[in-house]
N, C-alpha and C. Protein backbone atom coordinates (compact mmCIF):
# COMPACT_ATOMS: atom_id res chain seq x y z
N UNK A 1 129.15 99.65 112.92
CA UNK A 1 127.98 99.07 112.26
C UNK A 1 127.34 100.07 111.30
N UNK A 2 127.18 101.39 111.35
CA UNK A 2 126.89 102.42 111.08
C UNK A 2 127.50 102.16 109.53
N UNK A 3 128.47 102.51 109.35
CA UNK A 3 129.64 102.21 108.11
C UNK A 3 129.02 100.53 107.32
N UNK A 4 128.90 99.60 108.15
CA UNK A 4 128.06 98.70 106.95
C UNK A 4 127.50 99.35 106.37
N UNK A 5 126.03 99.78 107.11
CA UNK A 5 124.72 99.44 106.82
C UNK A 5 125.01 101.01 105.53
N UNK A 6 126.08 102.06 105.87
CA UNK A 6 125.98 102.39 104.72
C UNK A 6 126.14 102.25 103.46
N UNK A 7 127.19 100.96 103.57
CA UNK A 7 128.29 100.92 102.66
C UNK A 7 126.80 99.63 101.81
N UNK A 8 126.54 99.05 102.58
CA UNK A 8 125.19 98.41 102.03
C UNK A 8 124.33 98.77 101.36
N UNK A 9 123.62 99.52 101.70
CA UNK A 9 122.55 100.68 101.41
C UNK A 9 123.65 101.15 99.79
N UNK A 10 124.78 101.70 99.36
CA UNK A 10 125.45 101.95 98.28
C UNK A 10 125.95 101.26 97.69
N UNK A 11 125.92 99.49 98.14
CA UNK A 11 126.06 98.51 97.18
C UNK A 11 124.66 98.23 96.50
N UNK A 12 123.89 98.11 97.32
CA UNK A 12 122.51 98.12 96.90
C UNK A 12 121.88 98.69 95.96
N UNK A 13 121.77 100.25 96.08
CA UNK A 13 121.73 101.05 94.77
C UNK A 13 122.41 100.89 93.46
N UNK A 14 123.64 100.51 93.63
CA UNK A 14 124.58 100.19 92.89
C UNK A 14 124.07 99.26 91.65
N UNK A 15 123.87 97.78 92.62
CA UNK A 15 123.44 97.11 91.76
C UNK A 15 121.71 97.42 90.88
N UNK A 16 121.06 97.67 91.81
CA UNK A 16 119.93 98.11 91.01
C UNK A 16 119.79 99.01 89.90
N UNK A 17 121.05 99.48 89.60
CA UNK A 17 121.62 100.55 88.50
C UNK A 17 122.18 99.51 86.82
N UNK A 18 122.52 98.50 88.13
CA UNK A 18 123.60 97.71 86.53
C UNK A 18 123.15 95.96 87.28
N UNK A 19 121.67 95.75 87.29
CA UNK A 19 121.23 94.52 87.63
C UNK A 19 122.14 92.88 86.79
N UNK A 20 122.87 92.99 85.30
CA UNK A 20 123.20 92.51 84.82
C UNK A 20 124.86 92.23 84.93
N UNK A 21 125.06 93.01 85.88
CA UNK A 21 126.58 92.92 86.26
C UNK A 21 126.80 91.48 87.05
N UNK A 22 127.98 90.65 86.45
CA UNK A 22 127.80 89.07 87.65
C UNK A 22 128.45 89.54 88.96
N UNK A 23 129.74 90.33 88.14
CA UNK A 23 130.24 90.91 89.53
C UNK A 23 129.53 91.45 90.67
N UNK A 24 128.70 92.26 90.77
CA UNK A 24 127.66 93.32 91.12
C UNK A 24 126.78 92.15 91.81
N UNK A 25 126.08 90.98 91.10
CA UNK A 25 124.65 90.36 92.00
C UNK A 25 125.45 89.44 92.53
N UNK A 26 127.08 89.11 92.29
CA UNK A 26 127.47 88.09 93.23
C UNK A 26 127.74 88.55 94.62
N UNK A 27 128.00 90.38 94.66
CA UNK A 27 128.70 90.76 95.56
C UNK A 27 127.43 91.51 96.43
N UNK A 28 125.92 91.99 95.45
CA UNK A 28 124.94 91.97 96.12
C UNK A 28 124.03 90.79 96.98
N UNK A 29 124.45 89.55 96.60
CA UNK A 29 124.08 88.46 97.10
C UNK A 29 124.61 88.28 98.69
N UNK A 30 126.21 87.97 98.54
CA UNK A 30 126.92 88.31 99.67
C UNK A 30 126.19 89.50 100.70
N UNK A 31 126.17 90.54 100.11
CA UNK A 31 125.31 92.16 101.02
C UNK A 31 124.18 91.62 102.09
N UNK A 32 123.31 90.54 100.57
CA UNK A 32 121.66 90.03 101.45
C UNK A 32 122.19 89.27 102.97
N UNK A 33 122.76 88.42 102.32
CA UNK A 33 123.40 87.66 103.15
C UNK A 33 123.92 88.27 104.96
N UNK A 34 125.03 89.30 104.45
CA UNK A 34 125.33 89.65 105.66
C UNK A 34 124.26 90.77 106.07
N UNK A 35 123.49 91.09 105.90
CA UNK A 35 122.07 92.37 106.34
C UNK A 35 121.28 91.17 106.79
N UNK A 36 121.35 89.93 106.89
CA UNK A 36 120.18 89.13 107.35
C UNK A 36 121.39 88.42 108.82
N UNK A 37 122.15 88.10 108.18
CA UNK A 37 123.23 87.69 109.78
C UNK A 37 123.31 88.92 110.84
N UNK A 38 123.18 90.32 110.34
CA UNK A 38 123.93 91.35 111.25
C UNK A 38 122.61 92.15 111.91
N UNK A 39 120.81 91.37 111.24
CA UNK A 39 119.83 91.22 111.34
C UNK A 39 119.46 93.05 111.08
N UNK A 40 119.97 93.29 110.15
CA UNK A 40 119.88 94.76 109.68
C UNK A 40 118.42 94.60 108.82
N UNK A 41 118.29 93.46 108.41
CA UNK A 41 116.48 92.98 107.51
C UNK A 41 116.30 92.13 107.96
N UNK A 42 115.29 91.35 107.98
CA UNK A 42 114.68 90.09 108.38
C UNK A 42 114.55 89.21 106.54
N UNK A 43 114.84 88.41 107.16
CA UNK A 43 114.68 86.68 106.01
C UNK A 43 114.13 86.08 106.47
N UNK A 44 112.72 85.46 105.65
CA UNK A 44 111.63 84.27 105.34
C UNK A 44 112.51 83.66 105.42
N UNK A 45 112.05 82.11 105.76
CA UNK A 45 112.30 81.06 105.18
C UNK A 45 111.32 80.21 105.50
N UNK A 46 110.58 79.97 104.18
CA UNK A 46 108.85 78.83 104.03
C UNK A 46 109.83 77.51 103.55
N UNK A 47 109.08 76.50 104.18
CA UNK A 47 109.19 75.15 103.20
C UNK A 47 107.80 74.64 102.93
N UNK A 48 107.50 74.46 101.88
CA UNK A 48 106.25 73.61 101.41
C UNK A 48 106.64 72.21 101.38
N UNK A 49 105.77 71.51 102.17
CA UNK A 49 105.69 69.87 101.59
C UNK A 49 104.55 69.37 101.07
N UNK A 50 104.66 68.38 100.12
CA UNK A 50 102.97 67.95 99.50
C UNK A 50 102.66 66.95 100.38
N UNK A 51 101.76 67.07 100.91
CA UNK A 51 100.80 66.19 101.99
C UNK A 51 100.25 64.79 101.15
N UNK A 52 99.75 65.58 99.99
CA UNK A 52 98.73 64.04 98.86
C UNK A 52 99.41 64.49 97.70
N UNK A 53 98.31 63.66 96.57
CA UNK A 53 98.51 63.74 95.07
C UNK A 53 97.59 64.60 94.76
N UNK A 54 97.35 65.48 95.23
CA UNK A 54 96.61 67.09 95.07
C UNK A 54 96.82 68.14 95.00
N UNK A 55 96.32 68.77 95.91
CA UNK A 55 96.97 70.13 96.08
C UNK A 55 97.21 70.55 97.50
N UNK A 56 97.12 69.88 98.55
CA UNK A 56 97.33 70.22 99.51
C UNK A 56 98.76 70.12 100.24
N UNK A 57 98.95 70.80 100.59
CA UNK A 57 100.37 71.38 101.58
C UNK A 57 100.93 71.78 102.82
N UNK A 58 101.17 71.50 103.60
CA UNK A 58 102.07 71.33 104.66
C UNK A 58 103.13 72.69 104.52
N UNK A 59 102.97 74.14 105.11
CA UNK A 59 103.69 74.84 104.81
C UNK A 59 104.51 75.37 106.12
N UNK A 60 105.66 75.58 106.03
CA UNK A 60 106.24 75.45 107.41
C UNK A 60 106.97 76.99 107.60
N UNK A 61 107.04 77.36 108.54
CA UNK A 61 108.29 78.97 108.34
C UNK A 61 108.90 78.73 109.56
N UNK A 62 110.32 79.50 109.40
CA UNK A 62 111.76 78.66 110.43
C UNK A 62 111.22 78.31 111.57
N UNK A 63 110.22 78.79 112.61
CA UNK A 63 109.83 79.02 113.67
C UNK A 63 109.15 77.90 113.50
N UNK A 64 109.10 76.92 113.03
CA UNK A 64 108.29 76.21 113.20
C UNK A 64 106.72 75.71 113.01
N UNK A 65 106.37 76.82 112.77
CA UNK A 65 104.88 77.22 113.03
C UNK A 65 104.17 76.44 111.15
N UNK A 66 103.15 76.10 111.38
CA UNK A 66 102.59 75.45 110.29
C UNK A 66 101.11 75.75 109.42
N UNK A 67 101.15 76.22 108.66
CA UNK A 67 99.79 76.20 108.13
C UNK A 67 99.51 75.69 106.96
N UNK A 68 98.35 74.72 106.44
CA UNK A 68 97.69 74.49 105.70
C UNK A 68 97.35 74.43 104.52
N UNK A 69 97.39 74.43 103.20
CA UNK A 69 97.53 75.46 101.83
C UNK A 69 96.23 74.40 101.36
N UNK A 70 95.80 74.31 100.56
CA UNK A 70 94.54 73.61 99.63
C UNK A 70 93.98 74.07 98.53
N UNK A 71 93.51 73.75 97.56
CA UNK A 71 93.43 73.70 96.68
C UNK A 71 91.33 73.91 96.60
N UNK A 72 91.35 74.33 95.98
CA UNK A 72 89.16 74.46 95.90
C UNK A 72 88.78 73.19 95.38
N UNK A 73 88.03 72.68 95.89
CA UNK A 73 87.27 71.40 95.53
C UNK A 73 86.98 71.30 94.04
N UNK A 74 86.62 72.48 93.36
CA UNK A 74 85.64 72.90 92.07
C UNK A 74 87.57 72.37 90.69
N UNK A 75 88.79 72.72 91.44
CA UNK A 75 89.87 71.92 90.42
C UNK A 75 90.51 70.96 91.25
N UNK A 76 89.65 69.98 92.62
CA UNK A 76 90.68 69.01 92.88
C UNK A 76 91.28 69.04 93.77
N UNK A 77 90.91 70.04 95.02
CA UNK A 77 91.62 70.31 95.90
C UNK A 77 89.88 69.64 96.83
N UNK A 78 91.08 69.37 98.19
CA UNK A 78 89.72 68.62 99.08
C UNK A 78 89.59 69.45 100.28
N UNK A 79 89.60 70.67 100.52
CA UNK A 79 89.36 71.73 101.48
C UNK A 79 90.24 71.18 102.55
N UNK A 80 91.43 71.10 102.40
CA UNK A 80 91.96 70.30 103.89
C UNK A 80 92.91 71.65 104.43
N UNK A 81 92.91 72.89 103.78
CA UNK A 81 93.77 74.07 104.18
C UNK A 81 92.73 75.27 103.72
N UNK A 82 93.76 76.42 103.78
CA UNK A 82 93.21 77.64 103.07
C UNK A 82 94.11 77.33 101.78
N UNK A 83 92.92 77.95 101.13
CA UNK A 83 93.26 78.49 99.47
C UNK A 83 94.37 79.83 99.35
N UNK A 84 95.51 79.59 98.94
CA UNK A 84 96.50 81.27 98.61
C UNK A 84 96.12 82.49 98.45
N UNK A 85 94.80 82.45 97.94
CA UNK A 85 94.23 84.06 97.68
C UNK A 85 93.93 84.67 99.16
N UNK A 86 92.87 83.11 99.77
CA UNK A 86 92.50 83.57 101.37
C UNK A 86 93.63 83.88 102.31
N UNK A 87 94.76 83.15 102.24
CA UNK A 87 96.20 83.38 102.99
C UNK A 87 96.45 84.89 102.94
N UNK A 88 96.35 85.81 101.97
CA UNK A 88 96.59 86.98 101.55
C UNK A 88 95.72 87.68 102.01
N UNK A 89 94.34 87.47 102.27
CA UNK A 89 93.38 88.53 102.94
C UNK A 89 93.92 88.43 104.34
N UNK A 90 94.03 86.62 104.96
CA UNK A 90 94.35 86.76 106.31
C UNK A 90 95.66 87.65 106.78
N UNK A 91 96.21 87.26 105.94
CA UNK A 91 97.67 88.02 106.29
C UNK A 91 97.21 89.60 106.52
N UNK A 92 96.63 90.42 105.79
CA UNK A 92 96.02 91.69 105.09
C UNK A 92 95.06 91.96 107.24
N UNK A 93 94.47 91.06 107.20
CA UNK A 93 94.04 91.51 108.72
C UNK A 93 94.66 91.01 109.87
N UNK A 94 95.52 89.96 109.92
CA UNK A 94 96.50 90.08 111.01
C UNK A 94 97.52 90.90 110.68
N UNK A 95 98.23 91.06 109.95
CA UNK A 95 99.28 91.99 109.49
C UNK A 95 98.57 93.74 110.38
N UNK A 96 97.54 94.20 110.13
CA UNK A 96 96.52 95.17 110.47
C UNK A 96 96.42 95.30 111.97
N UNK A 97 95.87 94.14 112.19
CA UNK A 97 95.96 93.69 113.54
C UNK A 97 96.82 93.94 114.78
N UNK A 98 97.84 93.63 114.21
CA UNK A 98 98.93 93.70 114.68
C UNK A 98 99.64 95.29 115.14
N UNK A 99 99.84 96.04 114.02
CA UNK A 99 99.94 97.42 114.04
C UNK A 99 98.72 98.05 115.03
N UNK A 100 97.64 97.92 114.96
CA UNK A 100 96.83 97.97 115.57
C UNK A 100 96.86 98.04 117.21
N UNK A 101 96.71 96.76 117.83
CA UNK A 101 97.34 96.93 119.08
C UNK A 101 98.70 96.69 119.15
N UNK A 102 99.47 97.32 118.84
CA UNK A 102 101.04 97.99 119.46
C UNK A 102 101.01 99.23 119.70
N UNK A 103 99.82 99.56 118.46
CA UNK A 103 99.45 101.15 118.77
C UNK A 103 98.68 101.71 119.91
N UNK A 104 97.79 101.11 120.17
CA UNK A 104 96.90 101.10 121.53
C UNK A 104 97.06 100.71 122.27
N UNK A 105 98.51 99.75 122.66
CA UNK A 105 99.13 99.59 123.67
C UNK A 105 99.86 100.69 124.56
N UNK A 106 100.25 101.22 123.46
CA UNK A 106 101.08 102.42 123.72
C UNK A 106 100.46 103.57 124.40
N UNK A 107 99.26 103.28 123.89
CA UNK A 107 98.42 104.45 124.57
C UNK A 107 97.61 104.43 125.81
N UNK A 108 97.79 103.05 126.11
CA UNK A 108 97.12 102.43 127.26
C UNK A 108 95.47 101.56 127.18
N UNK A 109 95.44 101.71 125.75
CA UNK A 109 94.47 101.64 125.99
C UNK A 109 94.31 99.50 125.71
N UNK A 110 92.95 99.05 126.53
CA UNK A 110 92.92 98.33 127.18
C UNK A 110 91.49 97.06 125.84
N UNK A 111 92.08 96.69 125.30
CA UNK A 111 91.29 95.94 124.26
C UNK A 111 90.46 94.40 124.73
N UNK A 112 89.11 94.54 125.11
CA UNK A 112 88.75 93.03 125.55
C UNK A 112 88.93 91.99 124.15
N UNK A 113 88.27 92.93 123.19
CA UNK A 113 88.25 91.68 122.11
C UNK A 113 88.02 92.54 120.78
N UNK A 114 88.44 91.25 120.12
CA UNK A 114 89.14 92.45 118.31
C UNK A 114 88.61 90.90 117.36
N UNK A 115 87.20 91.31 116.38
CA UNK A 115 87.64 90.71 115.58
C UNK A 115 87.34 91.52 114.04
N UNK A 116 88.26 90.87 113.15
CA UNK A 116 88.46 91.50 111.87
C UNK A 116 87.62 90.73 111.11
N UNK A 117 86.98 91.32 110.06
CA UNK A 117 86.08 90.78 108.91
C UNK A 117 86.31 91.38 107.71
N UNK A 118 86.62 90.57 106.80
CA UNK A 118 87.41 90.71 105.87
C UNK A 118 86.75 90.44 104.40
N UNK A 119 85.96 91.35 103.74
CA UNK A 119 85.47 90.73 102.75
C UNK A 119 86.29 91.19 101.30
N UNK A 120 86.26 90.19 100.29
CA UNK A 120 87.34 90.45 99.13
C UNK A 120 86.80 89.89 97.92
N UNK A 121 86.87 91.24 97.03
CA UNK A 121 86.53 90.47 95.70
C UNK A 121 87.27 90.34 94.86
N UNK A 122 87.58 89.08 93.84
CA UNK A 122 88.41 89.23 92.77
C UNK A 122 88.41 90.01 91.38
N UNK A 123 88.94 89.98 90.30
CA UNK A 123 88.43 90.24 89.02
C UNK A 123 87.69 89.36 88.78
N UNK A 124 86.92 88.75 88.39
CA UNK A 124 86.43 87.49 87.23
C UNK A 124 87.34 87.42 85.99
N UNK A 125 87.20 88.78 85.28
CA UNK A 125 87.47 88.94 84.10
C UNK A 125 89.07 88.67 83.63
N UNK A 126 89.80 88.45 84.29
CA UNK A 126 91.42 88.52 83.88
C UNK A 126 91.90 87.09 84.93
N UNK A 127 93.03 87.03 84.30
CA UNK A 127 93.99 85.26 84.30
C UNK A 127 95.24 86.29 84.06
N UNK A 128 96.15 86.26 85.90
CA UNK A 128 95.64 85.96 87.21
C UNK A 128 94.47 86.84 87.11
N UNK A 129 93.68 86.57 88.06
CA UNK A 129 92.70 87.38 88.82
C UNK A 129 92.81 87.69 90.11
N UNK A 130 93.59 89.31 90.12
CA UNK A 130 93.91 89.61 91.73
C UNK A 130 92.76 90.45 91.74
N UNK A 131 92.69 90.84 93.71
CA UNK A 131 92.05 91.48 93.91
C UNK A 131 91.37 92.42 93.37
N UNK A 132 90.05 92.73 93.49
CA UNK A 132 89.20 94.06 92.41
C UNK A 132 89.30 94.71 94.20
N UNK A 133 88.26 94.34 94.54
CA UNK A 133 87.89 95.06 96.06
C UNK A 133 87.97 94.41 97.29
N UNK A 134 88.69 95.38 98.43
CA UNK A 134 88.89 94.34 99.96
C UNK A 134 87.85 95.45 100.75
N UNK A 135 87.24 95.57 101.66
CA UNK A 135 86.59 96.07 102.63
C UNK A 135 86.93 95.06 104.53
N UNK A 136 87.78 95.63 105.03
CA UNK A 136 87.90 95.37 106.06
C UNK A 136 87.33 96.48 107.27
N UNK A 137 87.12 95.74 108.38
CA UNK A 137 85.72 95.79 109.40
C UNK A 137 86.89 95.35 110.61
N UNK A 138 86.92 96.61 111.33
CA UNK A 138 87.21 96.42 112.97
C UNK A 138 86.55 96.34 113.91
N UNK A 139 86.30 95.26 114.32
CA UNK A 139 84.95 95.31 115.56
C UNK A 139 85.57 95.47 116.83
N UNK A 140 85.57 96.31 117.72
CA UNK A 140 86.32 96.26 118.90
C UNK A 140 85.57 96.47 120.17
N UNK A 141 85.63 95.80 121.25
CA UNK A 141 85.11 95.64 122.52
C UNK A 141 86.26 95.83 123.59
N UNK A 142 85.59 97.19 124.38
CA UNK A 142 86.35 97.34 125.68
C UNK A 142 86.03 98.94 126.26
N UNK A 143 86.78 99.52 127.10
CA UNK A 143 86.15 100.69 127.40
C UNK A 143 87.47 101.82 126.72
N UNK A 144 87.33 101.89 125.35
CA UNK A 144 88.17 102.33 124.56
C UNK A 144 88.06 104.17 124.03
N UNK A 145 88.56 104.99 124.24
CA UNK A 145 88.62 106.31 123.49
C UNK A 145 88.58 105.79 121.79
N UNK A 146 87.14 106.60 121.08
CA UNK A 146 87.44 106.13 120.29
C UNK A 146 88.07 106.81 119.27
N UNK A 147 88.41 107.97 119.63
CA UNK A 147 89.55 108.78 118.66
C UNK A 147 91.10 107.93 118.42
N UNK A 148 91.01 107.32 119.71
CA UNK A 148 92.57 106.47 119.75
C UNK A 148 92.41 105.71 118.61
N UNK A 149 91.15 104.94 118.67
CA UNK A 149 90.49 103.73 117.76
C UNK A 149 90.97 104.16 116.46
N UNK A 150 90.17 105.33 115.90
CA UNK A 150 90.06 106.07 114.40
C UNK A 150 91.58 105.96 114.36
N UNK A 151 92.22 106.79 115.13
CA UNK A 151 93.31 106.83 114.72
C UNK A 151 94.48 105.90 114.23
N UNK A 152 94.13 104.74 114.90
CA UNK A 152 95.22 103.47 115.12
C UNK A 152 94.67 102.86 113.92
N UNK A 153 93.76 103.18 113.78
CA UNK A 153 92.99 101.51 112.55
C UNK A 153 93.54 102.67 111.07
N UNK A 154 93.60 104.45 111.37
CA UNK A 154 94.30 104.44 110.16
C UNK A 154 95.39 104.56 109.87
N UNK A 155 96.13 104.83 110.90
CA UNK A 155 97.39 104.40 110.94
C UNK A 155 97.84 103.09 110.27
N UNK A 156 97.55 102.51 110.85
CA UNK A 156 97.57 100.78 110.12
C UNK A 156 97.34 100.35 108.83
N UNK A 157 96.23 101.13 107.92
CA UNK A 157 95.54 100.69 106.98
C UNK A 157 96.44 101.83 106.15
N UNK A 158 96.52 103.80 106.56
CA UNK A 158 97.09 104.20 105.47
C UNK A 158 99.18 104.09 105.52
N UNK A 159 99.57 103.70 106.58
CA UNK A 159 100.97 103.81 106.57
C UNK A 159 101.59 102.56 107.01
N UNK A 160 101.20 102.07 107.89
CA UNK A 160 102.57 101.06 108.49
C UNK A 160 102.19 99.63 108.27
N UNK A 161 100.93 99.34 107.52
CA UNK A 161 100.74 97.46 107.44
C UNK A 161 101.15 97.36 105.53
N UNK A 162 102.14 96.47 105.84
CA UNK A 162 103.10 96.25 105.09
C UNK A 162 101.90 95.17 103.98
N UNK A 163 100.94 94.74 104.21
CA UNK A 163 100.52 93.48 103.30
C UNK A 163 99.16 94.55 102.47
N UNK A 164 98.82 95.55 103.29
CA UNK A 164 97.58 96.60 102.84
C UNK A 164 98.75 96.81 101.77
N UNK A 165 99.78 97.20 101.50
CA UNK A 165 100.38 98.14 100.50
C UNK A 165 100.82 97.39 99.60
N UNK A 166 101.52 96.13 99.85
CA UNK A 166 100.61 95.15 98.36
C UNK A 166 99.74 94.88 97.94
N UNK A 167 98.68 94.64 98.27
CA UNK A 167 97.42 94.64 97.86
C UNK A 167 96.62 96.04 97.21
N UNK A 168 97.07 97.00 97.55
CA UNK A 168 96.45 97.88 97.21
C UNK A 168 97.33 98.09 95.65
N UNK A 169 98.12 97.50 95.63
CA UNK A 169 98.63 97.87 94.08
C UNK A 169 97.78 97.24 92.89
N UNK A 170 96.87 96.20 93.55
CA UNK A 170 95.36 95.91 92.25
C UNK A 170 94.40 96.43 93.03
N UNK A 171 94.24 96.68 94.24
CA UNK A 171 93.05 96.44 94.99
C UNK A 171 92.45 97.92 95.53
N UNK A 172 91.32 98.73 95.53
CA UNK A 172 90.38 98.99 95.80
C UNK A 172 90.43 99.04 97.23
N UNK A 173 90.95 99.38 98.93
CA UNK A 173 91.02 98.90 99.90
C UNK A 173 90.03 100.07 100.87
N UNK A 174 89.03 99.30 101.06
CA UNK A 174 88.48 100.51 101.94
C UNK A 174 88.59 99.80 103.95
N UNK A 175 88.20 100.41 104.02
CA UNK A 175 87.94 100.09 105.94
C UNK A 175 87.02 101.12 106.88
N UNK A 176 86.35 99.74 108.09
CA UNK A 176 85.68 100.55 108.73
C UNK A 176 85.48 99.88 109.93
N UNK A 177 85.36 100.83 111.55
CA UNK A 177 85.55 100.00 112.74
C UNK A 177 84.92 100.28 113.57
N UNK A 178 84.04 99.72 114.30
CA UNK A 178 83.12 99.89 115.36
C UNK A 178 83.52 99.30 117.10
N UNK A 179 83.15 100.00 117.90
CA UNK A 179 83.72 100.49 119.18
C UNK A 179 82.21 99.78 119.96
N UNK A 180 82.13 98.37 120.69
CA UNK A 180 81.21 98.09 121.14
C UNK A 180 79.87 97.89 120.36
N UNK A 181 79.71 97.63 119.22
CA UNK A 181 78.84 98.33 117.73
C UNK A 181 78.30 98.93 117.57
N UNK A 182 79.06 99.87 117.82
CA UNK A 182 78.80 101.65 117.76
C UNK A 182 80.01 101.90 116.30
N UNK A 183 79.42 102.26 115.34
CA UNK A 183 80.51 102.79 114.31
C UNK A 183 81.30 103.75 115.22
N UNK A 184 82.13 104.08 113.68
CA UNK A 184 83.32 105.13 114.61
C UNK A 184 83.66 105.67 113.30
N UNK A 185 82.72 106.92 113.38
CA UNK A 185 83.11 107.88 112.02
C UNK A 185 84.22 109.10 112.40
């Protein structure tokens, strides 16, 4: 297996060298392919369905699992989901979340209750208009060390949450987390 994942890893480069080769993205295609069967990466797979003659959506991922999409009332959408921009903050604090306690699992430590608050501003000024500024807020309840705390929430925010590090490529990302609501400087 070892020998794939290298020989992968040097088709890979390969093509990203000579993206215009057919030979090259037919045989990098094949690569995706078997790195998602031999589960060396993980593969999405979303289906959107249109619910009305609006904007609302029915969005599904393999597992089954379903959420919501909608459109803002203000172009026509009738609040029956979240809006795409909000999908992206949520993701941004469960994604967080997540890293979060695996990390403080590890350490033993014992979490009654976690919630995230997530505030986000856009540009106004530019079409798209991504993120200007996110400020996310860890509120945590339990009988927690809170050095573990500091540590895990930056762990999460400066290295291992995969949706903070898109976002931060427009975005401004600060954070801050309180232990019973007691900050935690």
């Amino acid at each position: 297996m070892s020998n794939f994942k290298e020989l992968s890893v040097n088709k890979f480069f390969l093509f990203k060298k000579q993206p215009k080769n057919i030979k090259l993205l037919t045989q990098y295609h094949s690569l995706i392919l078997n790195l998602v069967k031999h589960k060396i990466i993980q593969a999405m797979k979303i289906l959107l369905d249109r619910v009305d003659d609006a904007f609302h959506f029915e969005a599904k991922n393999e597992d089954g699992n379903i959420v919501h999409i909608d459109g803002a009332p203000a172009i026509g959408g009738t609040g029956s989901g979240a809006r795409p921009m909000q999908l992206l903050i949520m993701g941004l604090g469960g994604c967080s979340a997540m890293d979060m306690i695996l990390i403080l699992k590890k350490q033993k430590q014992v979490i009654v209750d976690l919630q995230i608050e997530l505030d986000a501003e856009r540009y106004e000024d530019r079409t798209p208009a991504p993120f200007k500024d996110i400020h996310v807020n860890f509120k945590f309840k339990g009988d927690l060390d809170v050095k573990k705390i500091k540590r895990a929430v930056a762990l999460s925010m400066d290295k291992y949450c995969s949706v903070t590090k898109i976002l931060e490529e427009t975005a401004t990302i600060t954070y801050s987390s309180t232990v019973n609501g007691e900050l935690v400087v």
